[in-house]
C-alpha atoms as a PDB file:
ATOM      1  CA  UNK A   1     -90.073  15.104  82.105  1.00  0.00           C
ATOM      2  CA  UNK A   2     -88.733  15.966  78.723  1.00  0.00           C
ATOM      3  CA  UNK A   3     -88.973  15.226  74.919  1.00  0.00           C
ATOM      4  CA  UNK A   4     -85.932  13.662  73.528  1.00  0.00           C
ATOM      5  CA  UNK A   5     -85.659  14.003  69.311  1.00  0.00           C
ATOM      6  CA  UNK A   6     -83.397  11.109  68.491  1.00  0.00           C
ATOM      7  CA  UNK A   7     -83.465  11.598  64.890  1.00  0.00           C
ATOM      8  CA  UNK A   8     -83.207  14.756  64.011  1.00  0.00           C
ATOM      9  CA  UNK A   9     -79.870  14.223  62.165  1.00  0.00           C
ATOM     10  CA  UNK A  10     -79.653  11.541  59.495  1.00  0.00           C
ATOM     11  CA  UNK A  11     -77.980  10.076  56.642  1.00  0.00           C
ATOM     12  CA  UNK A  12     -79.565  12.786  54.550  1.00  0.00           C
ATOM     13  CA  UNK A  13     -80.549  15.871  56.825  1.00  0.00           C
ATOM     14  CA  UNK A  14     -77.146  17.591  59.391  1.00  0.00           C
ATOM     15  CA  UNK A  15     -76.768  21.002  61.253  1.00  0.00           C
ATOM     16  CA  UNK A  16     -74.909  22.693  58.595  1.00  0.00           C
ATOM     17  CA  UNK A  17     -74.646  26.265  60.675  1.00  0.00           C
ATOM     18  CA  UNK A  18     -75.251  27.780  64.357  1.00  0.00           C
ATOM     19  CA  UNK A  19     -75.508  30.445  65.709  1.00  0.00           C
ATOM     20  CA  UNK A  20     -76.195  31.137  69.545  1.00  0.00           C
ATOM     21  CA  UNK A  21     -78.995  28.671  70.146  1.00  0.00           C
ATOM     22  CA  UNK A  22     -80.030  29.235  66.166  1.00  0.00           C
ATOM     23  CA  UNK A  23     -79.364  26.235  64.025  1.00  0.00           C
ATOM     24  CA  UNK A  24     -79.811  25.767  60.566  1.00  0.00           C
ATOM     25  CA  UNK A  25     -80.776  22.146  59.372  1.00  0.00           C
ATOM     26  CA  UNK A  26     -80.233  21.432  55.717  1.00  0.00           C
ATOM     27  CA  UNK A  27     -81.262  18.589  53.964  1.00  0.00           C
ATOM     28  CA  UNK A  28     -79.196  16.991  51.901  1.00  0.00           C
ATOM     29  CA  UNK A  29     -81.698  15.760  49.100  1.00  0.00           C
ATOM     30  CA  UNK A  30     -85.715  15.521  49.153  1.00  0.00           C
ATOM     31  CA  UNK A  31     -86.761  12.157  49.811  1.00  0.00           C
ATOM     32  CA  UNK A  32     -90.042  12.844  50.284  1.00  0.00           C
ATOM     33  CA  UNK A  33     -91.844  13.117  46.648  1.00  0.00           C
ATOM     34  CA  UNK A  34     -93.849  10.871  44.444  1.00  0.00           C
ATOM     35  CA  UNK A  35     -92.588  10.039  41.450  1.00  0.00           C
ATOM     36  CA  UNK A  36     -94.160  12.242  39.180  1.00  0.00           C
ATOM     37  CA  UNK A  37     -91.824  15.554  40.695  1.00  0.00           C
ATOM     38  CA  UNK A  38     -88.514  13.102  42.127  1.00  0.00           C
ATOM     39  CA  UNK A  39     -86.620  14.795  38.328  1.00  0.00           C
ATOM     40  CA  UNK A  40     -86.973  17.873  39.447  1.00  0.00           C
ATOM     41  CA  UNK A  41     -86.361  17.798  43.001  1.00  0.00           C
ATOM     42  CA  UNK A  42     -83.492  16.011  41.748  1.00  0.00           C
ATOM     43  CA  UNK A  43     -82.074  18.703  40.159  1.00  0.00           C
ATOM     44  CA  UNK A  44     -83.298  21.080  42.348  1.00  0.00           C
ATOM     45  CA  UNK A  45     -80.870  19.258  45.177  1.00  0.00           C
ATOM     46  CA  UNK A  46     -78.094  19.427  42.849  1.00  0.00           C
ATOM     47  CA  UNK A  47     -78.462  23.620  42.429  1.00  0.00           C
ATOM     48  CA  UNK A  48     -78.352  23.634  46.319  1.00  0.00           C
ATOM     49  CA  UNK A  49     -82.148  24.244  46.032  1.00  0.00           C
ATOM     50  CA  UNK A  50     -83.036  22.050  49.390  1.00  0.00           C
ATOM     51  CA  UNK A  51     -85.297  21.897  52.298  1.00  0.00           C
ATOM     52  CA  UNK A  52     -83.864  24.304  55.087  1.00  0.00           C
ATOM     53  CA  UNK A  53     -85.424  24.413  58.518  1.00  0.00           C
ATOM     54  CA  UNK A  54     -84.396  26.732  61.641  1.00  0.00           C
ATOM     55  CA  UNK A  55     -83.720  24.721  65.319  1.00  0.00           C
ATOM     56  CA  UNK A  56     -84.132  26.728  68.473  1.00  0.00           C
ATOM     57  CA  UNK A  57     -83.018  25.616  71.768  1.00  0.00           C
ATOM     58  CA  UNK A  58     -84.207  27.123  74.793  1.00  0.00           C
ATOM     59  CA  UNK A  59     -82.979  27.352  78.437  1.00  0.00           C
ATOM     60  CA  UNK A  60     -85.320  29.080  80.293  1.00  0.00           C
ATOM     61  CA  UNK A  61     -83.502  32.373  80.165  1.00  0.00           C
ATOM     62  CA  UNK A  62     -84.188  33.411  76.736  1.00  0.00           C
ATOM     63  CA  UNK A  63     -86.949  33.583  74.366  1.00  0.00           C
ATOM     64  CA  UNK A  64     -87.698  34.012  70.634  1.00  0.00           C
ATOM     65  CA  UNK A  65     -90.120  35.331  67.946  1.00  0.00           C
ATOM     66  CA  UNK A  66     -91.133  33.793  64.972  1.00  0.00           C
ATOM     67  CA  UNK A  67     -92.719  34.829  61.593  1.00  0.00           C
ATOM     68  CA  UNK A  68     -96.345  34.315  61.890  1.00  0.00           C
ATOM     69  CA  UNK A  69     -97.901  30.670  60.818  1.00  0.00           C
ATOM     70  CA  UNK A  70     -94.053  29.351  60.544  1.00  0.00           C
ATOM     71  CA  UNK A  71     -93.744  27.083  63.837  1.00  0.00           C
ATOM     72  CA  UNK A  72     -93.373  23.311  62.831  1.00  0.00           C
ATOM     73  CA  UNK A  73     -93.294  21.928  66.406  1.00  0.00           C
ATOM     74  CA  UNK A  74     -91.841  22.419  69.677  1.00  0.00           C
ATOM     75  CA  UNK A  75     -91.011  19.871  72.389  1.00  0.00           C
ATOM     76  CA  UNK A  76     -90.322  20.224  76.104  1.00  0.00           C
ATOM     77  CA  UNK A  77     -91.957  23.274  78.568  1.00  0.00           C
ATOM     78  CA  UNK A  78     -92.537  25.380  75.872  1.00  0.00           C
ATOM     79  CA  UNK A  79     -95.527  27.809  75.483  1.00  0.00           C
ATOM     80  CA  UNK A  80     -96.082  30.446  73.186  1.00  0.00           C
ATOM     81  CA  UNK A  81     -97.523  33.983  74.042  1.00  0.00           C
ATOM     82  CA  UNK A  82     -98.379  37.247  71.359  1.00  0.00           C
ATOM     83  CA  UNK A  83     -95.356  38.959  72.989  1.00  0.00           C
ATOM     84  CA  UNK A  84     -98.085  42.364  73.379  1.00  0.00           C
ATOM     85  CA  UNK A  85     -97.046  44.465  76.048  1.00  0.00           C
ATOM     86  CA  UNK A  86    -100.330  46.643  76.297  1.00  0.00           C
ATOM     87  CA  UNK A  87    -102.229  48.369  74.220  1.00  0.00           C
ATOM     88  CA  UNK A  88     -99.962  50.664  73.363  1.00  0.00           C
ATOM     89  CA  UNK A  89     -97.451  47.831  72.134  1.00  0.00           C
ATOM     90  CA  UNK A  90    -100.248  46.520  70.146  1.00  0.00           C
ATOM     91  CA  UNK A  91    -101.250  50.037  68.178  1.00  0.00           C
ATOM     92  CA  UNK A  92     -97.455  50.292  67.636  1.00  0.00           C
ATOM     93  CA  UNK A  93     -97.181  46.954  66.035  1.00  0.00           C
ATOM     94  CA  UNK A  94    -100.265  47.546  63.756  1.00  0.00           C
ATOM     95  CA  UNK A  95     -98.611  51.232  62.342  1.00  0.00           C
ATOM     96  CA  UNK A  96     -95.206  48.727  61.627  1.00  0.00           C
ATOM     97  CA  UNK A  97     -97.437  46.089  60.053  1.00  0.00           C
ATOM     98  CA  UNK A  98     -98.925  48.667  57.929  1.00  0.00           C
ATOM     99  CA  UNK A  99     -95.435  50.292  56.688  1.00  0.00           C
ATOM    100  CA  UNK A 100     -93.684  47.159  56.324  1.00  0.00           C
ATOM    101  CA  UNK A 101     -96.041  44.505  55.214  1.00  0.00           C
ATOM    102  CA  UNK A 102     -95.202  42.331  57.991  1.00  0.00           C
ATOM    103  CA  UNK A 103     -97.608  40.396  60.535  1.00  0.00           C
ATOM    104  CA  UNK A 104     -99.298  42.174  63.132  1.00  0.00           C
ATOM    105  CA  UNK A 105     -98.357  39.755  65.696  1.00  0.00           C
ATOM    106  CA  UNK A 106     -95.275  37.560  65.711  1.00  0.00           C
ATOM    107  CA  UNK A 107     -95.472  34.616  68.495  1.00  0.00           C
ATOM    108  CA  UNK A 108     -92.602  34.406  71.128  1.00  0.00           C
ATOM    109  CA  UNK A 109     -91.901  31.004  72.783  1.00  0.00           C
ATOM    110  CA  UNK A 110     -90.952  31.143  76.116  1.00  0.00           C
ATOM    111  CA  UNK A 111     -89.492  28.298  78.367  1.00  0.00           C
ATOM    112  CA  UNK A 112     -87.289  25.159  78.148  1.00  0.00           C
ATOM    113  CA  UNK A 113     -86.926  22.845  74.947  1.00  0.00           C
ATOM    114  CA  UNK A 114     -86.934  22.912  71.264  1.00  0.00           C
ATOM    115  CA  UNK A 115     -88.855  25.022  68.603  1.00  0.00           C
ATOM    116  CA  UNK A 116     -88.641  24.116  65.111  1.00  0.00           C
ATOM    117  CA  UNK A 117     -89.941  25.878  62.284  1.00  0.00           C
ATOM    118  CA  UNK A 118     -91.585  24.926  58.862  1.00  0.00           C
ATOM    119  CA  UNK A 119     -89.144  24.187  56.037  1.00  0.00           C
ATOM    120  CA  UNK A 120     -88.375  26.362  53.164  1.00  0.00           C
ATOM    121  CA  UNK A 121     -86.062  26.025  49.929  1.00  0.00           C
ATOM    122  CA  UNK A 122     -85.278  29.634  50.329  1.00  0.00           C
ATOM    123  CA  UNK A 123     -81.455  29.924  51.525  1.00  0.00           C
ATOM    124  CA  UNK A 124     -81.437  30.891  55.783  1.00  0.00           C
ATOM    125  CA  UNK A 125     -79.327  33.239  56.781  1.00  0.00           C
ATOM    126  CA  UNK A 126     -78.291  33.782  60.766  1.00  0.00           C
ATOM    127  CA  UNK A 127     -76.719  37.483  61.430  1.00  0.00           C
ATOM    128  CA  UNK A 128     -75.609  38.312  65.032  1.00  0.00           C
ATOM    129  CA  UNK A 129     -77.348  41.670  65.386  1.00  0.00           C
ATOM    130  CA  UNK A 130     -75.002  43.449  67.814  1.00  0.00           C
ATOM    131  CA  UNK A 131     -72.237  42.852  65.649  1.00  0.00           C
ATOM    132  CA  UNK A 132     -73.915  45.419  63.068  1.00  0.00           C
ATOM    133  CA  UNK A 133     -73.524  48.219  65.654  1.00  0.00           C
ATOM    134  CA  UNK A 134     -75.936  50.756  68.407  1.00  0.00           C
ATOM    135  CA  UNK A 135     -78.151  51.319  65.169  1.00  0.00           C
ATOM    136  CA  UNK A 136     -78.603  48.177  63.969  1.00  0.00           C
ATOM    137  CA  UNK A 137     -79.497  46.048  60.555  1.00  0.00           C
ATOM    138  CA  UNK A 138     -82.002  46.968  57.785  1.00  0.00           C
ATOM    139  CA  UNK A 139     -83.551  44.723  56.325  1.00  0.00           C
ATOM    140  CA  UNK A 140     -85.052  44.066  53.294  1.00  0.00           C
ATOM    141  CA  UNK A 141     -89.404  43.151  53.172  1.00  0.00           C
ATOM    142  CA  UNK A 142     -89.991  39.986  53.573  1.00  0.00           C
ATOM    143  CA  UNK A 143     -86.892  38.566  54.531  1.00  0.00           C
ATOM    144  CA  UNK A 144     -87.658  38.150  58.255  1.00  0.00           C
ATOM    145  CA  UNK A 145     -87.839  34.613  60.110  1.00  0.00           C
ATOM    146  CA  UNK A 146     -87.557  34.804  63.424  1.00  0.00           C
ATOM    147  CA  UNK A 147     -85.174  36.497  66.029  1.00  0.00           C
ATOM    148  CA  UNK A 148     -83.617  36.012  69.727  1.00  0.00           C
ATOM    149  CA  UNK A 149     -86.061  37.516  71.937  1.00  0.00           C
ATOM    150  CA  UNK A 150     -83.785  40.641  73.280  1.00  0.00           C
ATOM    151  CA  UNK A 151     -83.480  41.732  69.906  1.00  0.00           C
ATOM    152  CA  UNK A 152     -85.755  45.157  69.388  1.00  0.00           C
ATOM    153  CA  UNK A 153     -87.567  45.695  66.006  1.00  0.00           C
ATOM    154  CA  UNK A 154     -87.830  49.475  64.724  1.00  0.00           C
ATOM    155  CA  UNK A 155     -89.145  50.995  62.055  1.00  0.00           C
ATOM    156  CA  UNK A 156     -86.482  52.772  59.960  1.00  0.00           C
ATOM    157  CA  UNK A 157     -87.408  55.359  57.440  1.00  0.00           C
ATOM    158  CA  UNK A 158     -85.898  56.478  54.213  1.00  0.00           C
ATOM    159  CA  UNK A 159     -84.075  59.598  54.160  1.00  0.00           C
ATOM    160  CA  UNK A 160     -86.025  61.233  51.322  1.00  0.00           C
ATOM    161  CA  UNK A 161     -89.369  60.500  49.663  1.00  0.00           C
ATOM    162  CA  UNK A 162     -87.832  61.621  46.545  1.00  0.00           C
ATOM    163  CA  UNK A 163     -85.543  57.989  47.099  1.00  0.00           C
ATOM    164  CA  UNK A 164     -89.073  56.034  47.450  1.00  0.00           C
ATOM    165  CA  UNK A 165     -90.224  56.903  44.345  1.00  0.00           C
ATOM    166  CA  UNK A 166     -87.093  57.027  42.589  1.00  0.00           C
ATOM    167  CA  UNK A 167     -85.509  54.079  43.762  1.00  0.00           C
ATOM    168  CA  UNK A 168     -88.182  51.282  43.943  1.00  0.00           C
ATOM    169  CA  UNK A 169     -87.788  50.789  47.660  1.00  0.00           C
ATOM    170  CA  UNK A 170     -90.904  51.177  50.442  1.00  0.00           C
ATOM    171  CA  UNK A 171     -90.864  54.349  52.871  1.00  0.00           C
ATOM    172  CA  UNK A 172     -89.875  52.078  55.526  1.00  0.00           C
ATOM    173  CA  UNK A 173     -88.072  49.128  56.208  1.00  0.00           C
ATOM    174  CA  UNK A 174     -87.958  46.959  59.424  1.00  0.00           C
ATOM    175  CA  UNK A 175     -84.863  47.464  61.603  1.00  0.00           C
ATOM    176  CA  UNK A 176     -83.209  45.200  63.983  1.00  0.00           C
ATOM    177  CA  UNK A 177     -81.508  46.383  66.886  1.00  0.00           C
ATOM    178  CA  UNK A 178     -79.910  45.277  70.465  1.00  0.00           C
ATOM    179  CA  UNK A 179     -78.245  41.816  70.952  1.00  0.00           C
ATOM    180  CA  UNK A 180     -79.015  38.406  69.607  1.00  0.00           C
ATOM    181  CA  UNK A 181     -79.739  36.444  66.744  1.00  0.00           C
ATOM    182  CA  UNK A 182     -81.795  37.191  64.013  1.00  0.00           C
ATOM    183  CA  UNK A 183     -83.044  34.763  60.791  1.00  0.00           C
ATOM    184  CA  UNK A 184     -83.569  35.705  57.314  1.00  0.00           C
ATOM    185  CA  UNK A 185     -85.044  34.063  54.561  1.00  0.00           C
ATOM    186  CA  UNK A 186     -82.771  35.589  51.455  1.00  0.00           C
ATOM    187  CA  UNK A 187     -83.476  34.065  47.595  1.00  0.00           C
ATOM    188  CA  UNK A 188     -79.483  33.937  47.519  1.00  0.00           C
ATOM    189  CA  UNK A 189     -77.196  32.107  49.630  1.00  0.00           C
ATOM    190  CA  UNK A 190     -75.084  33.769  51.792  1.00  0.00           C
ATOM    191  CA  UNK A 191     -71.980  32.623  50.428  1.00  0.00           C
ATOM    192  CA  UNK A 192     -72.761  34.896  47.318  1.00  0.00           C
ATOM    193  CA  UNK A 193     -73.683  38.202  49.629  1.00  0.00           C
ATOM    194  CA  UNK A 194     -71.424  41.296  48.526  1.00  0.00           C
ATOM    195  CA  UNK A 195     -70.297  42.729  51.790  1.00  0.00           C
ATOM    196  CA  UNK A 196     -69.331  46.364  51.380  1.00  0.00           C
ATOM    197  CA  UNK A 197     -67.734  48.237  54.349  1.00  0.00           C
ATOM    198  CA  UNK A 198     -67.753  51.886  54.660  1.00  0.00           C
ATOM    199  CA  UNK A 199     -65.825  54.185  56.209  1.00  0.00           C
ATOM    200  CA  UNK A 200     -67.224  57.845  55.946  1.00  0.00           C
ATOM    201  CA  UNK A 201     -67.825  56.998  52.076  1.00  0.00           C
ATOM    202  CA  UNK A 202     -70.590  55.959  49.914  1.00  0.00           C
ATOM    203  CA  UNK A 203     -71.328  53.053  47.672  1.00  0.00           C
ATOM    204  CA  UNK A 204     -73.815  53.456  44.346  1.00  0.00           C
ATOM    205  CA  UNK A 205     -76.260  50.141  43.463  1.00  0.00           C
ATOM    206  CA  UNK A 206     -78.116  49.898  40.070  1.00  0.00           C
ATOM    207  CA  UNK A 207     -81.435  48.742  41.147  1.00  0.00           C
ATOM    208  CA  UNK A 208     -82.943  47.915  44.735  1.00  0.00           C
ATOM    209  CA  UNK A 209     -80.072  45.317  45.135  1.00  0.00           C
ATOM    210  CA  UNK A 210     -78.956  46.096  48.887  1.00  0.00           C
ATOM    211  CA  UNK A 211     -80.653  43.010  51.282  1.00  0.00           C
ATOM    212  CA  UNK A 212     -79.157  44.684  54.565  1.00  0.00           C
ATOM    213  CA  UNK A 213     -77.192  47.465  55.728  1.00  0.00           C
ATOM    214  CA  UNK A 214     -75.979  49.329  58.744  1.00  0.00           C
ATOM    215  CA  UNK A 215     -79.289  51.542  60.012  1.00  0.00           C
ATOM    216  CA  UNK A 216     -77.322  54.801  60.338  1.00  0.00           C
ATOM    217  CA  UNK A 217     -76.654  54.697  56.874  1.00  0.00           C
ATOM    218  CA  UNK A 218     -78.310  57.739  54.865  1.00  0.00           C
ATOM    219  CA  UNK A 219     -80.125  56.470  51.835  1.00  0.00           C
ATOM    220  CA  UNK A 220     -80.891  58.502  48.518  1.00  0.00           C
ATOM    221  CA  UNK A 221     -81.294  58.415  44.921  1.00  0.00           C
ATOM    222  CA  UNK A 222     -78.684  60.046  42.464  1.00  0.00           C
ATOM    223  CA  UNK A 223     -78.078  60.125  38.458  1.00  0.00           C
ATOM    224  CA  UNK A 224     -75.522  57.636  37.756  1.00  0.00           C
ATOM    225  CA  UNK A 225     -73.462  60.355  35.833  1.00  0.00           C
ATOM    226  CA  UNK A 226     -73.283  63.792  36.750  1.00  0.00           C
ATOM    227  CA  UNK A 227     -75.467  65.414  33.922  1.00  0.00           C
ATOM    228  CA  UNK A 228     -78.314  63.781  32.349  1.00  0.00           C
ATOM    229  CA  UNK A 229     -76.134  63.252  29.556  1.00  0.00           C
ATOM    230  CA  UNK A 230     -73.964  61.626  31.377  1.00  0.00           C
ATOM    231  CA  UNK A 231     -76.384  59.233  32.723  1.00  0.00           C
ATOM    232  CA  UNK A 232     -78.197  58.513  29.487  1.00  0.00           C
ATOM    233  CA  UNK A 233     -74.533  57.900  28.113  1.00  0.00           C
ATOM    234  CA  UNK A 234     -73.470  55.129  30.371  1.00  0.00           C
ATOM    235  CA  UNK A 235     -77.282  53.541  30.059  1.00  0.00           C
ATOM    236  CA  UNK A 236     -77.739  53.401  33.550  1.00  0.00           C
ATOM    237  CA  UNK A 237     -79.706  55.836  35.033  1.00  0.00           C
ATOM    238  CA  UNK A 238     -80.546  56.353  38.801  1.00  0.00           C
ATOM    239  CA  UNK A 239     -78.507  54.680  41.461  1.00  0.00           C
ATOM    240  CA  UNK A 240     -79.478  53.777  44.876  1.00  0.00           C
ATOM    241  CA  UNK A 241     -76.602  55.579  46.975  1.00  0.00           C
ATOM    242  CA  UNK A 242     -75.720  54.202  50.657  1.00  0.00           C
ATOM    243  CA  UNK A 243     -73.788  56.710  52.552  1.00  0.00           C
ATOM    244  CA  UNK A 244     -72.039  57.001  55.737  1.00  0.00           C
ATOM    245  CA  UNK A 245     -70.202  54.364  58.006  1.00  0.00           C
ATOM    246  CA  UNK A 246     -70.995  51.077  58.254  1.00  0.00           C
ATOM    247  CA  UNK A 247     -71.996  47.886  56.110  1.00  0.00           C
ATOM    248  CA  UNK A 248     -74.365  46.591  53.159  1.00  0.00           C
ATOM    249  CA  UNK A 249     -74.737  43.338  52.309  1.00  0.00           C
ATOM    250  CA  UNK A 250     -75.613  43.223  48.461  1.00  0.00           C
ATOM    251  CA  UNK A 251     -77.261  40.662  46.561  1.00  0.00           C
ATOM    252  CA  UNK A 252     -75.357  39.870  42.915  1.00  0.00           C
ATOM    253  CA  UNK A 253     -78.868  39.670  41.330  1.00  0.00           C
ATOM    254  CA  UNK A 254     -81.887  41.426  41.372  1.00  0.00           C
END
């Protein structure tokens, strides 16, 4: 026996993106609201501020984590387990909670049917990890969702603790690596993402800008000019510098 969602595309909600067995469903306005907030939400919809949930389908022969507390429902065989592999597994994932503020333990559903997750109004963005290379994608706190099942998360560490304190980043930052898809919750939409490629070169960002970026990439902190003078004369100060080969994805605000 199996669940059957007959309505999961309307009039006003559609699969607007997918990726592997990742979808993204937007919806188009929010119909949902009393009357006292339907102004706002109205012009919320019309800034492309709108309800955004993640669709997973599953086969059997894959599985997938999700952020803690973010599952909406599934449907079909699936079951959910705390994807520890020991104790060992579980001390590990405590020191990487610890370092990058993230959850302890992430579910992983296992089995045939459909997960959904909880909607947000922050913009989704679905990155196929292998295509970011053998070291991976950084990525920024916070911005995590859920992932394909065979895709590893590391810890990746700054280069310098002198570019922790100086650059307004963490020590560490969570690192995806292998293949498969991963989900990010980003305040802009991709559409509006700098992407920067580098080829044995570097690239200098005022401010703690940089969402993603290629995991071999050697981050520091530098004066924007080349004497103090220099810096204070062009009013910008300290620059996060990404070095190396590879690719950052760069949001246009802070």
């Amino acid at each position: 026996m199996s669940a059957i969602i007959k309505n999961l595309e309307t009039g006003n909600r559609s699969i607007k993106f997918k990726l592997g067995n990742f979808s993204i469903l937007e919806y188009e306005k929010d119909i949902s609201v009393s009357k006292e907030n339907a102004m706002s939400e109205y012009f919320l919809g019309q800034m492309n501020i709108r309800k955004r949930q993640i669709v997973v389908s599953l086969d059997g022969t894959q599985s997938v984590i999700v952020q803690a507390r973010a599952m909406q429902m599934t449907t079909g065989s699936v079951s959910a387990t705390t994807g520890l592999k020991g104790v060992g597994d579980f001390l590990g994932k405590i020191a990487k909670s610890v370092v990058t503020k993230e959850s302890v333990i992430k579910p992983e559903y296992v089995g045939v049917g459909t997960i959904i997750l909880e909607p947000t109004h922050k913009y989704i963005i679905l990155q196929d990890v292998e295509s970011w290379g053998p070291s991976g994608m950084a990525i920024e706190d916070g911005m995590f969702l859920a992932s394909d099942g065979h895709v590893k998360r590391t810890i990746l560490a700054r280069s310098t603790f002198s570019s922790v304190v100086a650059g307004g980043e963490g020590l560490f930052n969570l690192c995806m690596v292998g293949k498969g898809v991963v989900a990010l919750e980003s305040n802009v939409p991709y559409e509006e993402l700098i992407e920067v490629d580098l080829i044995n070169d570097s690239i200098k960002i005022d401010g703690n800008m940089a969402v993603a970026w290629t995991g071999v990439l050697r981050f520091t902190v530098e004066r924007s000019g080349k004497t103090l003078i220099g810096s204070a004369a062009s009013g910008e100060g300290l620059v996060n510098v990404y070095s190396g080969t590879g690719k950052v994805l760069i949001s246009p605000v802070k």
